[in-house]
PDB file of N, CA and C in Angstrom:
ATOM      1  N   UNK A   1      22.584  73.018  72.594  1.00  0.00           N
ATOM      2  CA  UNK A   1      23.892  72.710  72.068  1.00  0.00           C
ATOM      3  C   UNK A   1      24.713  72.064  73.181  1.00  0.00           C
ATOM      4  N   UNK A   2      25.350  70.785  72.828  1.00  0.00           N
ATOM      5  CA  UNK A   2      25.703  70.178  73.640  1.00  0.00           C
ATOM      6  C   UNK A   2      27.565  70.953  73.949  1.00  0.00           C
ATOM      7  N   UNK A   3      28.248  70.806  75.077  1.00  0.00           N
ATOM      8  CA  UNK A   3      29.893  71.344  75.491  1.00  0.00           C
ATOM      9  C   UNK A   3      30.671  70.119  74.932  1.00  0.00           C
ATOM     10  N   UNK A   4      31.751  70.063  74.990  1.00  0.00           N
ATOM     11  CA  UNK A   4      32.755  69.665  74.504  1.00  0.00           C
ATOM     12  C   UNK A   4      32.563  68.418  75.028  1.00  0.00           C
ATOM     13  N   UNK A   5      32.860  68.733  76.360  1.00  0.00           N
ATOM     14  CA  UNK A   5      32.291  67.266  77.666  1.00  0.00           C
ATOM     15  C   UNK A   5      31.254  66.563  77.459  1.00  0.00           C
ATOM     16  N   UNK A   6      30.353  66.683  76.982  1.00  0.00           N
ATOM     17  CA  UNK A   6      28.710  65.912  76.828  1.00  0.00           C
ATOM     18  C   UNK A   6      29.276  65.137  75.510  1.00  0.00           C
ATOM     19  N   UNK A   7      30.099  65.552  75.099  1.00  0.00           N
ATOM     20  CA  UNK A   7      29.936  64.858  73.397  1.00  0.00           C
ATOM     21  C   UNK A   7      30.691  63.692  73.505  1.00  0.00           C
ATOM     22  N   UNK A   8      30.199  62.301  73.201  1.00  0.00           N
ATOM     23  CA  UNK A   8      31.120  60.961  73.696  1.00  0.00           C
ATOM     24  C   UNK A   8      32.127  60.828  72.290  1.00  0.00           C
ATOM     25  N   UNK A   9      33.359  61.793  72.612  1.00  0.00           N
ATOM     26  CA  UNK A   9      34.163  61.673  71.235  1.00  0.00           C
ATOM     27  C   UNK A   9      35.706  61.253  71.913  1.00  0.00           C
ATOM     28  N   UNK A  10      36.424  60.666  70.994  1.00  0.00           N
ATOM     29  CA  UNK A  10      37.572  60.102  71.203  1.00  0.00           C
ATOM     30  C   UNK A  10      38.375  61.125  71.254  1.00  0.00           C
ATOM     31  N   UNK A  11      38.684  62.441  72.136  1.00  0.00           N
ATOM     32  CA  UNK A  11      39.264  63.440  71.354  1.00  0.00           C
ATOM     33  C   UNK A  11      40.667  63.620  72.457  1.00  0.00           C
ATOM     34  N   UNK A  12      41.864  64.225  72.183  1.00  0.00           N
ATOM     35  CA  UNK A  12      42.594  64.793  73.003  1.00  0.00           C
ATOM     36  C   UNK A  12      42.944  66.471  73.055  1.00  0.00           C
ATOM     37  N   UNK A  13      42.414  66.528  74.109  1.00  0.00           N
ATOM     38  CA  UNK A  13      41.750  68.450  74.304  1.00  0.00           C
ATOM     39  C   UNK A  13      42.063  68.491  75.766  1.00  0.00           C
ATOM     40  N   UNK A  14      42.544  69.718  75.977  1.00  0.00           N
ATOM     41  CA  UNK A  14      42.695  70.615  76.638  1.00  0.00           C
ATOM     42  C   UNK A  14      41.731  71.891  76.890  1.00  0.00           C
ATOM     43  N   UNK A  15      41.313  72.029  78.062  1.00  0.00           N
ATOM     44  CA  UNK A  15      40.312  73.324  78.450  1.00  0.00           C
ATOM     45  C   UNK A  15      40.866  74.365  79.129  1.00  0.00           C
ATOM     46  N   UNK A  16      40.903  75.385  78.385  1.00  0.00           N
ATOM     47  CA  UNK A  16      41.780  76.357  78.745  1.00  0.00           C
ATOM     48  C   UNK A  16      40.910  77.363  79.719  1.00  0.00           C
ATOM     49  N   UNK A  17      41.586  77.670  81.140  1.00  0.00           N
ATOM     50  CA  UNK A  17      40.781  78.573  81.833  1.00  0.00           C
ATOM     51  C   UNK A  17      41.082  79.918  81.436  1.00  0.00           C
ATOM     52  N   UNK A  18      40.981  80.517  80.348  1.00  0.00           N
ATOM     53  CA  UNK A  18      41.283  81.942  79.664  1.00  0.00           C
ATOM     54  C   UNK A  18      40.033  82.126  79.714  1.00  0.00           C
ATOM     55  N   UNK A  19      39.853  83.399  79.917  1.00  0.00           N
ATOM     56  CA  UNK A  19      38.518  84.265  80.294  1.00  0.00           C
ATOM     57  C   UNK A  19      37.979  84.545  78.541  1.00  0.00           C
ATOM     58  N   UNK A  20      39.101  85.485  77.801  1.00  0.00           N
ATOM     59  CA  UNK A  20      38.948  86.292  76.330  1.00  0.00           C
ATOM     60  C   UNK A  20      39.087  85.162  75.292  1.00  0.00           C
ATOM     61  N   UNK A  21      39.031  85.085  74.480  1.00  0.00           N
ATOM     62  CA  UNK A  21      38.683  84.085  73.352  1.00  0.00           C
ATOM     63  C   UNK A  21      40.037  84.341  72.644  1.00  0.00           C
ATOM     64  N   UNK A  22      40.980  83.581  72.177  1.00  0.00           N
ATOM     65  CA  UNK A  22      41.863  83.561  71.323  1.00  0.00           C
ATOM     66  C   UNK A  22      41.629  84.205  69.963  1.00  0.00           C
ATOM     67  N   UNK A  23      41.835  85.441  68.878  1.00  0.00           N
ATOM     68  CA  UNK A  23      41.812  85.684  67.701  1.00  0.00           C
ATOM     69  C   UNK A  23      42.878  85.499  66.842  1.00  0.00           C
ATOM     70  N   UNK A  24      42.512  84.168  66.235  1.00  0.00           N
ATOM     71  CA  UNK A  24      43.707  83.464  65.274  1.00  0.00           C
ATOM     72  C   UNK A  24      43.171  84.351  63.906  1.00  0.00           C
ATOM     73  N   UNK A  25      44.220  85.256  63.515  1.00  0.00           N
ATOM     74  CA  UNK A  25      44.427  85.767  62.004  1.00  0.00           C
ATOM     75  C   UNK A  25      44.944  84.990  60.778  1.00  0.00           C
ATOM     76  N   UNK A  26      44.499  84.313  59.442  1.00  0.00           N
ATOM     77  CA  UNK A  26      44.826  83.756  58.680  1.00  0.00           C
ATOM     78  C   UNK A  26      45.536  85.095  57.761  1.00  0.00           C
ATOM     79  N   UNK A  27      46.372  84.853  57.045  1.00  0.00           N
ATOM     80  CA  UNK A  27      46.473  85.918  55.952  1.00  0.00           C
ATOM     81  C   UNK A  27      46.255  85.286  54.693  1.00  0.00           C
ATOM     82  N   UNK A  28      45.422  86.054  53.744  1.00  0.00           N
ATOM     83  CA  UNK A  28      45.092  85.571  52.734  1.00  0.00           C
ATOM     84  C   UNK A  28      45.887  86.137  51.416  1.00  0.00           C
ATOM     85  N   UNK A  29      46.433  85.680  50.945  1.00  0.00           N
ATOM     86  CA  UNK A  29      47.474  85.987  49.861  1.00  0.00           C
ATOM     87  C   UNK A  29      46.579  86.184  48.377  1.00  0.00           C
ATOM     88  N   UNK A  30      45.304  85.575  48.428  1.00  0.00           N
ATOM     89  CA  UNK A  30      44.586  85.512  47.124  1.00  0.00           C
ATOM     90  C   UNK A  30      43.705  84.921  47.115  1.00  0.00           C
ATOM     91  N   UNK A  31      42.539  86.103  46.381  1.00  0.00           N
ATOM     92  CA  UNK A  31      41.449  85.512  46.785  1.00  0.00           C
ATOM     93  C   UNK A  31      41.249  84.711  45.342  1.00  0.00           C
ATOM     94  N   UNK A  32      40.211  83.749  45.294  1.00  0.00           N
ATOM     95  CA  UNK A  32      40.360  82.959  43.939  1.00  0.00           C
ATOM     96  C   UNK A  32      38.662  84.035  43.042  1.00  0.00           C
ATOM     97  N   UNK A  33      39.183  83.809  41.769  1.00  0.00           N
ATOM     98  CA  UNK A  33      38.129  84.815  40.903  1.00  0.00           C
ATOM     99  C   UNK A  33      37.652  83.846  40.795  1.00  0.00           C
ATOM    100  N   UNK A  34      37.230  82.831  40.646  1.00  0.00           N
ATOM    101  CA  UNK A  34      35.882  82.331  40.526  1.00  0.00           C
ATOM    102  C   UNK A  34      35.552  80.858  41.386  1.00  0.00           C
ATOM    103  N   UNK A  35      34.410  80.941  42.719  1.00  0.00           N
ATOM    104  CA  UNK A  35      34.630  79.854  43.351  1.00  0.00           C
ATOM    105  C   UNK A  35      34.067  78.915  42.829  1.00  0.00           C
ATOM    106  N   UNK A  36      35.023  77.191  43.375  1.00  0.00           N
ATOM    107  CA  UNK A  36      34.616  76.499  43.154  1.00  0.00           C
ATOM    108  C   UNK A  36      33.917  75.404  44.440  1.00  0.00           C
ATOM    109  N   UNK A  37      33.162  74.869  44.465  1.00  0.00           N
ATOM    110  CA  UNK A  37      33.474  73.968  45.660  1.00  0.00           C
ATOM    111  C   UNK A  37      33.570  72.413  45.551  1.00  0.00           C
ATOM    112  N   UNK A  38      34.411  71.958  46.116  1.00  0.00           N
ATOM    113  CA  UNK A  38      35.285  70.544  46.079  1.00  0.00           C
ATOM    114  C   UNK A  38      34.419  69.869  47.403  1.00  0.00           C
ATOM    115  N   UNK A  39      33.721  68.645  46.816  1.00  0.00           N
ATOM    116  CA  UNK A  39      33.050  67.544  48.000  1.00  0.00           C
ATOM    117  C   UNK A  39      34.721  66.659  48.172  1.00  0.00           C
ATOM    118  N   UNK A  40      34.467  66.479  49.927  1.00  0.00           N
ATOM    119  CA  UNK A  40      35.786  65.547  49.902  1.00  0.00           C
ATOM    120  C   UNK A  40      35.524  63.796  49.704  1.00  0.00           C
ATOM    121  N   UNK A  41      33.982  63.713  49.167  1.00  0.00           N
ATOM    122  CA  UNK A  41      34.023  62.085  48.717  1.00  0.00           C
ATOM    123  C   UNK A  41      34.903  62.455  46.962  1.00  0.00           C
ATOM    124  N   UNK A  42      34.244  62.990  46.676  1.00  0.00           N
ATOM    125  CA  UNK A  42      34.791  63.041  45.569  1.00  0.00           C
ATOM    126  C   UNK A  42      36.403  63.490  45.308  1.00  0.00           C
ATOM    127  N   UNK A  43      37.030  64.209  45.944  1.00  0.00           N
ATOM    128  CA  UNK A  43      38.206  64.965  45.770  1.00  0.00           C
ATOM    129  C   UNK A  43      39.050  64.209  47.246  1.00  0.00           C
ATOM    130  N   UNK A  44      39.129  63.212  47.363  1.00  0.00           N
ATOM    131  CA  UNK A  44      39.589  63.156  48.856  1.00  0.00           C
ATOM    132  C   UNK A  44      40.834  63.794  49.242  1.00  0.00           C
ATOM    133  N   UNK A  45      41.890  63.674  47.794  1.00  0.00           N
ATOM    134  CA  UNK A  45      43.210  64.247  48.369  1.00  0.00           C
ATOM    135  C   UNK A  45      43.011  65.465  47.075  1.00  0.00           C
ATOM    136  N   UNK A  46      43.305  66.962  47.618  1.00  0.00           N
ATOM    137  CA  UNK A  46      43.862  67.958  46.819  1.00  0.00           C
ATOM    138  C   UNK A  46      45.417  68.638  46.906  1.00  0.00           C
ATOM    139  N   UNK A  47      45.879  68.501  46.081  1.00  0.00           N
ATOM    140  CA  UNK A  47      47.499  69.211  46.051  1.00  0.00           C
ATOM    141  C   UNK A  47      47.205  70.491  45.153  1.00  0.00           C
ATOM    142  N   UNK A  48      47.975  71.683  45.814  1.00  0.00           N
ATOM    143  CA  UNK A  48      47.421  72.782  45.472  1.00  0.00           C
ATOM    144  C   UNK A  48      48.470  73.543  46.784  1.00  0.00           C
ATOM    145  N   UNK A  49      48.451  74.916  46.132  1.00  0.00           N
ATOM    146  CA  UNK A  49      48.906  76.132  47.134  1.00  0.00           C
ATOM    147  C   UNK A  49      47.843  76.763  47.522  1.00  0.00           C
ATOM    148  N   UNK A  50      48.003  76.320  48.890  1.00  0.00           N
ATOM    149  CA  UNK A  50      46.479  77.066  49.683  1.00  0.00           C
ATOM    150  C   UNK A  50      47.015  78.599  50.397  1.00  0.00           C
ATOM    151  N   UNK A  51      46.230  79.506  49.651  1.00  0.00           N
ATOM    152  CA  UNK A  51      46.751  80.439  49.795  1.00  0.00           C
ATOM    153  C   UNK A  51      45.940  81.763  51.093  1.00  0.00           C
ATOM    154  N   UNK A  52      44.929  80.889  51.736  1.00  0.00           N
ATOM    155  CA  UNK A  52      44.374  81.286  52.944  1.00  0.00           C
ATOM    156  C   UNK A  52      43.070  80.683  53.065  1.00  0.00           C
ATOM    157  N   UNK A  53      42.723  80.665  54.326  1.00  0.00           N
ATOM    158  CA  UNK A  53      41.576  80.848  55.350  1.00  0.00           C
ATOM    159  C   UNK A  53      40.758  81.144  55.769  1.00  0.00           C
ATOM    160  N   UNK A  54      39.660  81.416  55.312  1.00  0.00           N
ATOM    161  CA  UNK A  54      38.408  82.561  55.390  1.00  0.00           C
ATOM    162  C   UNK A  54      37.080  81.360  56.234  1.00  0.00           C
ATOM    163  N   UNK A  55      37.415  82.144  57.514  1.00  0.00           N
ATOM    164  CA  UNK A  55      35.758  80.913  58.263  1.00  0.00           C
ATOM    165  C   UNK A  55      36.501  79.613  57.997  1.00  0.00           C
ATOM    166  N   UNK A  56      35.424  78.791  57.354  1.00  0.00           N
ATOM    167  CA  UNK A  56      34.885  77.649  57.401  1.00  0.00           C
ATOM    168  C   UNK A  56      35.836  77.158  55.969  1.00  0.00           C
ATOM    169  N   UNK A  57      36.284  77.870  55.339  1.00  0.00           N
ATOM    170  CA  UNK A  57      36.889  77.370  54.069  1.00  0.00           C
ATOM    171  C   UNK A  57      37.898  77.723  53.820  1.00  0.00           C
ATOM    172  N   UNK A  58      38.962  76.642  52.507  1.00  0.00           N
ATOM    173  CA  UNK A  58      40.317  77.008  52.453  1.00  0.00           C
ATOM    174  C   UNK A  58      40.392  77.327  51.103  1.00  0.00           C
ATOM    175  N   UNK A  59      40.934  78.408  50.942  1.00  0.00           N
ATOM    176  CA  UNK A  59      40.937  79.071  49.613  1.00  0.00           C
ATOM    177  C   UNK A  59      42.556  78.052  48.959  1.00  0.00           C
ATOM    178  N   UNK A  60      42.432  77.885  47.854  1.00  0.00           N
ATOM    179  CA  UNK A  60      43.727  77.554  47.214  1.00  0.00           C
ATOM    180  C   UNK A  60      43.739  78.264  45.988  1.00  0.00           C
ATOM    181  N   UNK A  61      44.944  78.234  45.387  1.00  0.00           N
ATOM    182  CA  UNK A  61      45.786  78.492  44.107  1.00  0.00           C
ATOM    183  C   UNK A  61      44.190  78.897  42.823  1.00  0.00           C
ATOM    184  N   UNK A  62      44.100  80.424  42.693  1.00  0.00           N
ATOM    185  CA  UNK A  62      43.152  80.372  41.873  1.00  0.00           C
ATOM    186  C   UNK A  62      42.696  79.156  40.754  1.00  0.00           C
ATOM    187  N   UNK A  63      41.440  78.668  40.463  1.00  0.00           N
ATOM    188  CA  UNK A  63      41.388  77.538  39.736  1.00  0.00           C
ATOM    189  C   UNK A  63      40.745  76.480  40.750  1.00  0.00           C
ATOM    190  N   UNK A  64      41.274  76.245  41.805  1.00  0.00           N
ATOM    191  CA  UNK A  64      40.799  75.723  42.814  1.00  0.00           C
ATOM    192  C   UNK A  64      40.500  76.149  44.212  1.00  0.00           C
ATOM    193  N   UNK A  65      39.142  76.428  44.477  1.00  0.00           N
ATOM    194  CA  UNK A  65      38.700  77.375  45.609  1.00  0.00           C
ATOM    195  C   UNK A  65      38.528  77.010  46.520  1.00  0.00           C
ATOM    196  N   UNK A  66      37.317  76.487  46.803  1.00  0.00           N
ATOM    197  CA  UNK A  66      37.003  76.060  48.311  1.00  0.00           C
ATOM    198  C   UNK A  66      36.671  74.282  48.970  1.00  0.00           C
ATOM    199  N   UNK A  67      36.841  74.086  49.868  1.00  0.00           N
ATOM    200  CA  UNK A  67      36.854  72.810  49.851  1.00  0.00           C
ATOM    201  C   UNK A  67      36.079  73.187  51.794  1.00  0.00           C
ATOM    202  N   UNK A  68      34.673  73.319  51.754  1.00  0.00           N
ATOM    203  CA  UNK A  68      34.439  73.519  53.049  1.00  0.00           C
ATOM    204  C   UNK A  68      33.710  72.445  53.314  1.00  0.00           C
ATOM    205  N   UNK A  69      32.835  71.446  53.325  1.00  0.00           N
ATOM    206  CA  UNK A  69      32.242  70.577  53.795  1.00  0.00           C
ATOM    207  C   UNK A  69      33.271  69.457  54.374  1.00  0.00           C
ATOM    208  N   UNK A  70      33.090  69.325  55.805  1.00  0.00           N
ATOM    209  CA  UNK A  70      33.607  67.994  56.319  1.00  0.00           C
ATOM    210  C   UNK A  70      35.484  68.794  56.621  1.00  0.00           C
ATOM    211  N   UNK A  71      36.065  69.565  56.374  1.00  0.00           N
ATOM    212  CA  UNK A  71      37.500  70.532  56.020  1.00  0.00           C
ATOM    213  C   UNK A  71      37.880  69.561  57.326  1.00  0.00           C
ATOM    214  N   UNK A  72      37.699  69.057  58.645  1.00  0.00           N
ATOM    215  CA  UNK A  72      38.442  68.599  59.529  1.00  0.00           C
ATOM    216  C   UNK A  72      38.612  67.340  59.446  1.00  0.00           C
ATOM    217  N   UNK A  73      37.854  66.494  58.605  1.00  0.00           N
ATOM    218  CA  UNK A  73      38.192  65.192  57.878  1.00  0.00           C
ATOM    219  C   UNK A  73      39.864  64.415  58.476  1.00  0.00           C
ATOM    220  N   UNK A  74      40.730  65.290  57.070  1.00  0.00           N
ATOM    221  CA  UNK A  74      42.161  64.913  57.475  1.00  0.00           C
ATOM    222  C   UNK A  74      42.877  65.523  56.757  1.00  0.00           C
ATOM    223  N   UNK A  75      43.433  66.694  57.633  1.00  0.00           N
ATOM    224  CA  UNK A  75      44.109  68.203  57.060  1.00  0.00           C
ATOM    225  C   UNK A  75      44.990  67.993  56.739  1.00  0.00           C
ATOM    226  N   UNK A  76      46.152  66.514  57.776  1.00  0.00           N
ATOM    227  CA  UNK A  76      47.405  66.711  57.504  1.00  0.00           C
ATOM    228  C   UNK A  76      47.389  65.181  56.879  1.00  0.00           C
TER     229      UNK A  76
END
């Protein structure tokens, strides 16, 4: 597995000399009853109340669940 440094990416990053690993908490307001999953060729833009964070995926507004493949695409 290649470090951050080996990877020839256009990126602007900062390397933090912290020893312990940061634990970012999402709160999840609702989980959705039945998942779905959203490709972002197909769905490129979703509007929706995303109502948390779990790993790799963003839960939204029951009805519409997960959207994890590719999620760093273009968040904002």
């Amino acid at each position: 597995m290649k470090t951050i440094q080996e990877l020839d990416l256009d990126l602007d990053y900062k390397i933090s000399n912290q020893e312990n690993p940061t634990h970012i908490r999402y709160p999840i307001q609702s989980y959705p009853s039945k998942i779905q999953s959203l490709a972002p060729e197909k769905h490129p833009v979703i509007e929706d109340v995303l109502t948390g964070i779990k790993g790799q995926y963003l839960l939204f507004h029951p009805g519409l669940s997960t959207y994890a493949r590719m999620v760093v695409m273009n968040l904002f």
